[in-house]
Protein backbone atom coordinates (compact mmCIF):
# COMPACT_ATOMS: atom_id res chain seq x y z
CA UNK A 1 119.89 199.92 146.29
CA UNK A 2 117.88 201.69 143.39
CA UNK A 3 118.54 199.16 141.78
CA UNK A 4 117.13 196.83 143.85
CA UNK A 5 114.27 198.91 144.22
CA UNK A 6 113.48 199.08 140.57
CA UNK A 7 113.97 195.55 139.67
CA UNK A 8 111.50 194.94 142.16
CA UNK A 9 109.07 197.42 140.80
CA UNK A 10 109.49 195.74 137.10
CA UNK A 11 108.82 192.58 137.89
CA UNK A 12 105.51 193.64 140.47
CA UNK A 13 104.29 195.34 137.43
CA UNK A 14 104.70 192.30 135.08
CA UNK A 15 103.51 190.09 137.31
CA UNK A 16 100.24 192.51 137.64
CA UNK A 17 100.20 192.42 133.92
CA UNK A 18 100.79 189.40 132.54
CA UNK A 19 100.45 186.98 135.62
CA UNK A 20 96.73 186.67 135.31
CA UNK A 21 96.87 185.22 131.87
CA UNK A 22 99.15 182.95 132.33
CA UNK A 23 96.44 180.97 134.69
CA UNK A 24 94.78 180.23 131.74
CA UNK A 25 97.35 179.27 130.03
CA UNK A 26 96.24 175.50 129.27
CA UNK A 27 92.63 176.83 128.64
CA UNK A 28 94.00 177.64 125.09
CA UNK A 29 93.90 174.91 122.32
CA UNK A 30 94.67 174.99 119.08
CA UNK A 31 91.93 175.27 116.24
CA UNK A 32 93.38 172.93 112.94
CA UNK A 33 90.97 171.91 110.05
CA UNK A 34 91.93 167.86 109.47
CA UNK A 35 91.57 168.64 105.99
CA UNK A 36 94.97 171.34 106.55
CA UNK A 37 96.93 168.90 108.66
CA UNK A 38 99.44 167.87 107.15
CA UNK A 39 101.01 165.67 109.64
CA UNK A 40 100.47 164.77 113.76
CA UNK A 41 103.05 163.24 115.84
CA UNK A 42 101.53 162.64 119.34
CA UNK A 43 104.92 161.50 120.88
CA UNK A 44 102.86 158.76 122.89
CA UNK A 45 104.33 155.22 124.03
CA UNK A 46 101.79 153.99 121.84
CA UNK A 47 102.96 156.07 118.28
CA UNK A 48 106.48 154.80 118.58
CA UNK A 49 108.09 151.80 117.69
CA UNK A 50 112.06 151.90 118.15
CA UNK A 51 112.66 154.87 116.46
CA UNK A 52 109.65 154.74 114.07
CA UNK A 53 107.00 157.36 114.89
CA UNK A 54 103.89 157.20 113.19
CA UNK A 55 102.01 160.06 111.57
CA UNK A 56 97.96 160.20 112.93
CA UNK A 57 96.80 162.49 110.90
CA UNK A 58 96.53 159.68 108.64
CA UNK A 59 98.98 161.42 105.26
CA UNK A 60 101.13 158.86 105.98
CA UNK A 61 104.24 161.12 107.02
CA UNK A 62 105.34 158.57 109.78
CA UNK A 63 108.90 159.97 110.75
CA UNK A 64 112.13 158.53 111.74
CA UNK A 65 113.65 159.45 115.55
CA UNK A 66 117.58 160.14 115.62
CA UNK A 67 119.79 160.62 118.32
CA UNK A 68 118.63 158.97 121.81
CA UNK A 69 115.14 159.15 123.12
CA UNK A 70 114.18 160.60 125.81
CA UNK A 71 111.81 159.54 128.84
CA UNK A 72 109.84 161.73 130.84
């Protein structure tokens, strides 16, 4: 039952803690310079052909998809 009790107290406490950040969890982008990117794979219908994914960051780095693809 302490246990219990304690568990319980843990995960109140993280919840008090870190819960309210993670509601602003997709408020958070990333900041890249284009000039630093070295490559950008967007994963879209539109970036792959077969298993040929192009690179938009425009390097040229267009990469090659093994194993089987996956839809979501």
């Amino acid at each position: 039952m302490k246990k219990i009790v304690f568990y319980c107290l843990v995960m109140n406490l993280m919840n008090a803690f870190f819960g309210p950040s993670l509601l602003f969890m997709e408020d958070i982008e990333a900041k890249v310079s284009p000039k630093e990117l070295i490559l950008h794979y967007s994963f879209d219908k539109d970036s792959i052909k077969r298993k040929d994914i192009t690179d938009l960051s425009g390097n040229k780095n267009n990469g090659l998809i093994k194993g089987k693809q996956k839809n979501c």
